[in-house]
C-alpha atoms as a PDB file:
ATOM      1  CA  UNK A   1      27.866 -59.617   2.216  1.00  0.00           C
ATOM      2  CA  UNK A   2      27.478 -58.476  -1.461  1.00  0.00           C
ATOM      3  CA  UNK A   3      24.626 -60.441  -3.190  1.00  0.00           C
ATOM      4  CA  UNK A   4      23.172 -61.560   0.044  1.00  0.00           C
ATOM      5  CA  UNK A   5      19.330 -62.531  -0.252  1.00  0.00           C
ATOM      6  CA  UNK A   6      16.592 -61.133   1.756  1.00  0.00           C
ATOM      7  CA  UNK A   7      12.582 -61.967   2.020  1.00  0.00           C
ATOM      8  CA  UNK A   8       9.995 -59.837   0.236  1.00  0.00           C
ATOM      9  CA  UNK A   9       9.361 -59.154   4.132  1.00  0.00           C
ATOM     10  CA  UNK A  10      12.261 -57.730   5.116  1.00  0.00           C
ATOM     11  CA  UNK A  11      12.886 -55.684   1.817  1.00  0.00           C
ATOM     12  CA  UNK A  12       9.594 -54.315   3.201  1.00  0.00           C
ATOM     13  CA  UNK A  13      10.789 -54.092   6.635  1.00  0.00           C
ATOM     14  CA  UNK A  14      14.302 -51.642   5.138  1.00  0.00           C
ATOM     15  CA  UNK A  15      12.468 -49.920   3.058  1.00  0.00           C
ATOM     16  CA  UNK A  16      10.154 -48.575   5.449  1.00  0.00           C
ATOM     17  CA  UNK A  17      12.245 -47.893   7.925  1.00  0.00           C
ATOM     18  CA  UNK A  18      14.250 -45.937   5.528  1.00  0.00           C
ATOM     19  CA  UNK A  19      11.907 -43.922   4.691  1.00  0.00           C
ATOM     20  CA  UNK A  20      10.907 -43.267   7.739  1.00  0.00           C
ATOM     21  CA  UNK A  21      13.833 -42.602   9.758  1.00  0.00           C
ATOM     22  CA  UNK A  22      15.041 -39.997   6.742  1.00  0.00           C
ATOM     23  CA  UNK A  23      15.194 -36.552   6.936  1.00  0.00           C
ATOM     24  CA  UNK A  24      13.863 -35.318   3.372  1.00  0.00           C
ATOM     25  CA  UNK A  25      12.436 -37.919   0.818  1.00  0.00           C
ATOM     26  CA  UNK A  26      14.247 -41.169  -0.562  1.00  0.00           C
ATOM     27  CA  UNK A  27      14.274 -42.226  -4.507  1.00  0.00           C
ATOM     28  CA  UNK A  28      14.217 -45.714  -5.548  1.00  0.00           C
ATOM     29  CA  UNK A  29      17.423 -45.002  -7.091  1.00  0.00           C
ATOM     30  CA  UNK A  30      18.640 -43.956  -3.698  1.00  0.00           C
ATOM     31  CA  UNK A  31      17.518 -46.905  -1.870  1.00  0.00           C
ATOM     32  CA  UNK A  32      19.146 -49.159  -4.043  1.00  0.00           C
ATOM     33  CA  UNK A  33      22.381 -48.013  -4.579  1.00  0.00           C
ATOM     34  CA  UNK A  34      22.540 -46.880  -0.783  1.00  0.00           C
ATOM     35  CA  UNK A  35      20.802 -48.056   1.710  1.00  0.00           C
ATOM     36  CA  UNK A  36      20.705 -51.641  -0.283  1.00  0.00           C
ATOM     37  CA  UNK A  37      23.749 -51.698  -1.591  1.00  0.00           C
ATOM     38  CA  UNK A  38      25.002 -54.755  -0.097  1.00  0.00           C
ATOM     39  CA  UNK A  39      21.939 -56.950  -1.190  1.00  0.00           C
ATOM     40  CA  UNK A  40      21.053 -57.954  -4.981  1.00  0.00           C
ATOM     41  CA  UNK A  41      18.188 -56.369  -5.139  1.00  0.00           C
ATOM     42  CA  UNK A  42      16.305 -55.959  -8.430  1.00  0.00           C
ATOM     43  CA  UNK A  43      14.246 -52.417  -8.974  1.00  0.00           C
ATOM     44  CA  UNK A  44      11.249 -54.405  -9.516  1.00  0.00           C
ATOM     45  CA  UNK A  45      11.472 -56.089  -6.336  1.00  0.00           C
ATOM     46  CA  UNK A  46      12.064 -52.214  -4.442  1.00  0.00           C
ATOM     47  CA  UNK A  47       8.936 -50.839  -7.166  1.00  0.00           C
ATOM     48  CA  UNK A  48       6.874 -54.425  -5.324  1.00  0.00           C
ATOM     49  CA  UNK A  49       7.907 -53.907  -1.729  1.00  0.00           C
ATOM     50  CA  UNK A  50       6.838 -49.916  -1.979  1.00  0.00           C
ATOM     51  CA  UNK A  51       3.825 -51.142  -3.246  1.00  0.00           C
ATOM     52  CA  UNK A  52       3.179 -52.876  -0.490  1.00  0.00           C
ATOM     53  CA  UNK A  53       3.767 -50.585   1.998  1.00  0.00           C
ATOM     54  CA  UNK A  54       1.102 -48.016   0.415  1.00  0.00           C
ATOM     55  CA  UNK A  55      -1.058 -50.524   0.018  1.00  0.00           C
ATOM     56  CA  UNK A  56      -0.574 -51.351   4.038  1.00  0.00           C
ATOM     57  CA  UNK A  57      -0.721 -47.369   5.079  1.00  0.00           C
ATOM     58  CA  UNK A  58      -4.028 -46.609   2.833  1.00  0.00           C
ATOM     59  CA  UNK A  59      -6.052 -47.176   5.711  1.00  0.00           C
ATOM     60  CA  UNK A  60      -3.960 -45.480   8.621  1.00  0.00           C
ATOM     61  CA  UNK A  61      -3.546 -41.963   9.128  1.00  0.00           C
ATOM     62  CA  UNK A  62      -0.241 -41.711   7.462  1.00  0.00           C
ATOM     63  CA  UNK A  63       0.261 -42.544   3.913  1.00  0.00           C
ATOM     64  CA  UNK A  64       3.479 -43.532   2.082  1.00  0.00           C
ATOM     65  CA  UNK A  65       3.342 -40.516  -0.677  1.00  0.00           C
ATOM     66  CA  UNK A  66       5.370 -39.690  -3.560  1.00  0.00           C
ATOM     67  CA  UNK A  67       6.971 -36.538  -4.201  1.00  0.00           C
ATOM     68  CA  UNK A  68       9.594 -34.543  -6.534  1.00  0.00           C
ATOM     69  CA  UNK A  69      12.702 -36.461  -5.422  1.00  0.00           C
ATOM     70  CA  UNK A  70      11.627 -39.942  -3.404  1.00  0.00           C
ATOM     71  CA  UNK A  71       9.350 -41.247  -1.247  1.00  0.00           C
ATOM     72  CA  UNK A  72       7.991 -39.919   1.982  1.00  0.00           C
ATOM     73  CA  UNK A  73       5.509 -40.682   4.993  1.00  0.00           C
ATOM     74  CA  UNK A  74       3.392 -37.651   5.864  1.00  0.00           C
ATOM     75  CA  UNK A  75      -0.236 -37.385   7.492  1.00  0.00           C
ATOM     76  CA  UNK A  76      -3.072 -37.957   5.984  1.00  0.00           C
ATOM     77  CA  UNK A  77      -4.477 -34.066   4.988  1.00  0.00           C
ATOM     78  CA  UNK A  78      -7.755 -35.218   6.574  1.00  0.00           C
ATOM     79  CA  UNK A  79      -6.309 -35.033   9.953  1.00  0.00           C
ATOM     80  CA  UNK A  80      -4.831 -31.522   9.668  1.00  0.00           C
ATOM     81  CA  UNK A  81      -7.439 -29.935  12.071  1.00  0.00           C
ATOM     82  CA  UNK A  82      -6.735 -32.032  14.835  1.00  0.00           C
ATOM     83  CA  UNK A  83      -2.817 -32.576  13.641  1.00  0.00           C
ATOM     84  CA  UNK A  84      -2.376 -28.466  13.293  1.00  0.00           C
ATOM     85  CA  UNK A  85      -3.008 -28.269  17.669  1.00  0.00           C
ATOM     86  CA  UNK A  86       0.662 -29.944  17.702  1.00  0.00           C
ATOM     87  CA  UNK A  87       2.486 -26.612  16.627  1.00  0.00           C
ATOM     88  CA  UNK A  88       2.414 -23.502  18.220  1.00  0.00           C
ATOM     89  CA  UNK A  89       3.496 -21.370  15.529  1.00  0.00           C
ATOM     90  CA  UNK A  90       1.520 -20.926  12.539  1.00  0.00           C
ATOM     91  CA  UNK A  91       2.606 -21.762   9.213  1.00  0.00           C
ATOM     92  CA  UNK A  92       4.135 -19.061   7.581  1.00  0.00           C
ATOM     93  CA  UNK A  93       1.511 -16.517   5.140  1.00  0.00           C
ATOM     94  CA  UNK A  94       3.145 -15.216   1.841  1.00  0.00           C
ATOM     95  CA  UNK A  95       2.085 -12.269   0.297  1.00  0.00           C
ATOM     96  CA  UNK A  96      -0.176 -12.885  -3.188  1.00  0.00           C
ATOM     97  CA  UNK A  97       2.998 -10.860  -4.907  1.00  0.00           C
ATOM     98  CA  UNK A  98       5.074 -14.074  -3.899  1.00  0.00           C
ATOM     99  CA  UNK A  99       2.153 -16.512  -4.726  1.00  0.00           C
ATOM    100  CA  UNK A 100       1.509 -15.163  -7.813  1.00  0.00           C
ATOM    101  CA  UNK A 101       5.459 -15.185  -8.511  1.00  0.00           C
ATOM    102  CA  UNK A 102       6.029 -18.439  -7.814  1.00  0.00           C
ATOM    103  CA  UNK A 103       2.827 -19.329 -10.318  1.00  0.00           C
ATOM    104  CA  UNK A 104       4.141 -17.732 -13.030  1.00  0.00           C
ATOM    105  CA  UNK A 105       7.534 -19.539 -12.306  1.00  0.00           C
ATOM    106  CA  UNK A 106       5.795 -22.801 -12.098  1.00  0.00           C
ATOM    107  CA  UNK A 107       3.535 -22.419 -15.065  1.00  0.00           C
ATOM    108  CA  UNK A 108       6.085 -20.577 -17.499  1.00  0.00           C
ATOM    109  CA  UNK A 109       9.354 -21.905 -16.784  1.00  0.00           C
ATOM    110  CA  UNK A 110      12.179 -20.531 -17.466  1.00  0.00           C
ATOM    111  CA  UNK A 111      11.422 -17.497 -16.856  1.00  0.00           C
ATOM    112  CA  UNK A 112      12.820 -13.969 -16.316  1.00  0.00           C
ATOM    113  CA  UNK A 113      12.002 -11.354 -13.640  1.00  0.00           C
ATOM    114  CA  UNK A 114      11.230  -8.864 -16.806  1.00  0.00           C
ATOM    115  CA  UNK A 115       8.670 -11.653 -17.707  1.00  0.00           C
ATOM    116  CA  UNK A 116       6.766 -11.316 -14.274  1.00  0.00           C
ATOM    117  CA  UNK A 117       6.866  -8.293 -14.117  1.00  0.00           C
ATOM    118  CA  UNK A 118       4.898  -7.604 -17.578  1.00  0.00           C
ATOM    119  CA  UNK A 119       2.667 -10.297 -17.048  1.00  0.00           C
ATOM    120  CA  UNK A 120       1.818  -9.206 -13.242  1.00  0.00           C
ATOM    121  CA  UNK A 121       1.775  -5.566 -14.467  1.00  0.00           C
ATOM    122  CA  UNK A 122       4.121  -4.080 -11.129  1.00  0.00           C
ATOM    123  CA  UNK A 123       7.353  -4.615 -10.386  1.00  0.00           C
ATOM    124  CA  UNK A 124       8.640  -8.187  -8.920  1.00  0.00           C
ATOM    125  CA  UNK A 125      10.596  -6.885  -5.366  1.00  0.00           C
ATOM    126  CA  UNK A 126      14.037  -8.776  -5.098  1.00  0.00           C
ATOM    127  CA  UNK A 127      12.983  -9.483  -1.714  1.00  0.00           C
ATOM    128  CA  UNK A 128      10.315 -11.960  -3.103  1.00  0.00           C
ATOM    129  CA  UNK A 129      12.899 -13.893  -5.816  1.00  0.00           C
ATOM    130  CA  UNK A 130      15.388 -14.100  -2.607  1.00  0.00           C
ATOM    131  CA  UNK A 131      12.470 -15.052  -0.108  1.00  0.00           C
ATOM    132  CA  UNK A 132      12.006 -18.312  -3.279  1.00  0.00           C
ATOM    133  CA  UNK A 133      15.583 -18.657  -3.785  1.00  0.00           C
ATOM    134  CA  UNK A 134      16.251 -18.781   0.391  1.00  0.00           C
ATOM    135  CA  UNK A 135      13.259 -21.410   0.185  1.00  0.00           C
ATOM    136  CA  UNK A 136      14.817 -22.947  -2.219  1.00  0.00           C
ATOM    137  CA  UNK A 137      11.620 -23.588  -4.292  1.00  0.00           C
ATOM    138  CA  UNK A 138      13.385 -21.634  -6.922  1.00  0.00           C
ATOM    139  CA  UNK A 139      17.195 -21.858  -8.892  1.00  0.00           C
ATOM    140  CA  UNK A 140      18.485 -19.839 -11.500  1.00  0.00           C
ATOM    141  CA  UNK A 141      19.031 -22.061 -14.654  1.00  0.00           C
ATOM    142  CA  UNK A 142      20.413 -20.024 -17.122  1.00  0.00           C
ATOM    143  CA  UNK A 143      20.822 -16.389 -18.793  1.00  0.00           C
ATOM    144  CA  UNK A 144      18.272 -15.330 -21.138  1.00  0.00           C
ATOM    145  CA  UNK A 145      20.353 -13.892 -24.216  1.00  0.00           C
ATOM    146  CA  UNK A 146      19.507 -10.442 -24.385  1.00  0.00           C
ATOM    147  CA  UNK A 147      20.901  -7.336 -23.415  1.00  0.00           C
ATOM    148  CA  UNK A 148      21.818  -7.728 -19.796  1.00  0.00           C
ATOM    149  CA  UNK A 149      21.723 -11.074 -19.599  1.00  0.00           C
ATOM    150  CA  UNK A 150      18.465 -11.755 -16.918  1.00  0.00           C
ATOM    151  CA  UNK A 151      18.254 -14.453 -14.916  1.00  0.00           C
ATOM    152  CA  UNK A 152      16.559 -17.399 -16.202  1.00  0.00           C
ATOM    153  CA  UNK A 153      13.909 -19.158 -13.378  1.00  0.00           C
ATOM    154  CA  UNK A 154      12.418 -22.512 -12.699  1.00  0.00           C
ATOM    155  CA  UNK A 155      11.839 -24.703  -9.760  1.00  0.00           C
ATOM    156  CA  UNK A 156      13.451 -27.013  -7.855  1.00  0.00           C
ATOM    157  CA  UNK A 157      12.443 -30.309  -6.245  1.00  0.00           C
ATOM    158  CA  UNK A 158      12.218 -28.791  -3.126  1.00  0.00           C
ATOM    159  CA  UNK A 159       9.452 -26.878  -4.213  1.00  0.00           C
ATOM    160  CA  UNK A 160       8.059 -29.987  -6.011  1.00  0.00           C
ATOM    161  CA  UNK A 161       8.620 -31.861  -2.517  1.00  0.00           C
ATOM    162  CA  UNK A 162       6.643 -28.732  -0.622  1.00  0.00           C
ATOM    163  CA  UNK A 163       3.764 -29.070  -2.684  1.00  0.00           C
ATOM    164  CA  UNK A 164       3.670 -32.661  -2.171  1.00  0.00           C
ATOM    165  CA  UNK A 165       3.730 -32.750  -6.031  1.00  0.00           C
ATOM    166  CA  UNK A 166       5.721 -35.330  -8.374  1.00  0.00           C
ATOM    167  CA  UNK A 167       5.508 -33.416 -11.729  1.00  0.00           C
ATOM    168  CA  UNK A 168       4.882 -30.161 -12.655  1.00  0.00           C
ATOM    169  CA  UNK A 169       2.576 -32.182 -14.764  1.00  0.00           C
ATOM    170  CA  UNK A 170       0.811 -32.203 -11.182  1.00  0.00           C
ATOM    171  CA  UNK A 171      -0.249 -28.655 -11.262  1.00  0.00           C
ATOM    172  CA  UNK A 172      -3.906 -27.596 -11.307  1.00  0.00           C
ATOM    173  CA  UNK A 173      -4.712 -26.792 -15.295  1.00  0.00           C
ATOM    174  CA  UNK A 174      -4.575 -23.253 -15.904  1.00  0.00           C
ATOM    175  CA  UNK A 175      -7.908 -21.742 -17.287  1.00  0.00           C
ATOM    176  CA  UNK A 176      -7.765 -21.496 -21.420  1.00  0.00           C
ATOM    177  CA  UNK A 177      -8.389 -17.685 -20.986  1.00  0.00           C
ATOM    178  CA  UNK A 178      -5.903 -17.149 -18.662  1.00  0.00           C
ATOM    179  CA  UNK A 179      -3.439 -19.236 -20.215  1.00  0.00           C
ATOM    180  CA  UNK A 180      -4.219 -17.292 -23.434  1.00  0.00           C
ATOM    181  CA  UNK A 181      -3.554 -13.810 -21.703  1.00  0.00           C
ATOM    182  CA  UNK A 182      -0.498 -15.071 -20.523  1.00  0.00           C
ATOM    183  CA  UNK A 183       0.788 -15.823 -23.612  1.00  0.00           C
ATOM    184  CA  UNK A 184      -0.534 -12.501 -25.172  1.00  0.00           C
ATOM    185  CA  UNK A 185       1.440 -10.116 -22.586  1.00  0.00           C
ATOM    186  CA  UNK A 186       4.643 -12.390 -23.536  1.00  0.00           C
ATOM    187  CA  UNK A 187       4.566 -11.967 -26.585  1.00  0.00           C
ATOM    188  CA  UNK A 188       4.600  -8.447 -26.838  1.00  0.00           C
ATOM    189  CA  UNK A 189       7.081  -6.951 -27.750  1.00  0.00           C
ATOM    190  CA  UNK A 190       7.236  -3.964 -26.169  1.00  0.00           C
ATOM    191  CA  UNK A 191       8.291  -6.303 -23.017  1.00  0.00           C
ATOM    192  CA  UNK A 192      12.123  -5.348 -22.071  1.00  0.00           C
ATOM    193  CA  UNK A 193      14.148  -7.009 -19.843  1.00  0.00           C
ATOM    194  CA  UNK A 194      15.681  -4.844 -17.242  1.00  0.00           C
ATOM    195  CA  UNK A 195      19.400  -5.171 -16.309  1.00  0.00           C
ATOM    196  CA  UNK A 196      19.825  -7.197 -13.266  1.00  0.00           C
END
């Protein structure tokens, strides 16, 4: 079955239903090497057929999107007032400490609780780097070498995926004067890094 041909069609027909029927998103790389595996398939011929399908869902109510780590369907974000009536439970509300954590690990990456902390001007709770690491929008990545060794933080696809990002090259610009300020309370050097 190795090398077996296939229409554009029904390249279109796999992919899609891949896609679909998975339960997180699907890379091109992913497609190919697994759920295509048996067909000679070129990457140009999987970068055509996913072209195809966006092009076919840009006028439904679900859109083929790209994300951190593949390809996903999800709703169009114009439908979410009548689409949020489907769940019962609300979606979850994090505290501006955790929001404005998970900025500063977004925007500043790697980065060290000590870091936050001066930056933010209070002290980071652990419960908000274990509610991101639990989430797992957040990983440690290293050791920053200084005395006690703090952990280094950046995020993850998952958080890339959550966001309905594909790049932190994605994110919203941060205003020049913040950005400046930001840069100014790390570069102080009065800033110590607790033990951790």
């Amino acid at each position: 079955m190795a090398g077996r041909r296939i229409s554009d069609e029904q390249l279109v027909e796999i992919i899609e239903a891949a896609i679909f029927v998975a339960d997180k998103p699907v890379s091109k790389r992913h497609l190919k090497d697994v759920v295509l595996i048996d067909l000679a398939i070129s990457m140009a011929r999987i970068n055509d057929a996913i072209d195809t399908i966006q092009e076919h869902f840009q006028t439904r109510g679900i859109r083929l999107v790209e994300v951190g780590s593949g390809y996903r369907f999800q709703a169009c974000s114009s439908l979410s007032p009548w689409l949020n009536n489907l769940w019962q439970e609300r979606a979850p509300k994090y505290s501006r400490a955790l929001l404005e954590t998970l900025s500063l690990i977004a925007y500043r990456q790697p980065i060290t609780r000590g870091e936050i902390e001066q930056v933010r001007g209070v002290t980071t709770g652990s419960n908000i780097i274990k509610t991101l690491l639990e989430r797992e929008w957040v990983k440690v990545v290293g050791h920053k070498e200084v005395p006690g060794k703090p952990a280094l933080y950046a995020t993850t696809k998952q958080f890339l995926d959550y966001f309905s990002l594909t790049g932190l090259d994605n994110l919203p610009a941060l205003p020049t004067e913040q950005q400046s300020k930001i840069n100014q309370l790390l570069s102080d050097p009065s800033v110590r890094e607790p033990s951790e």
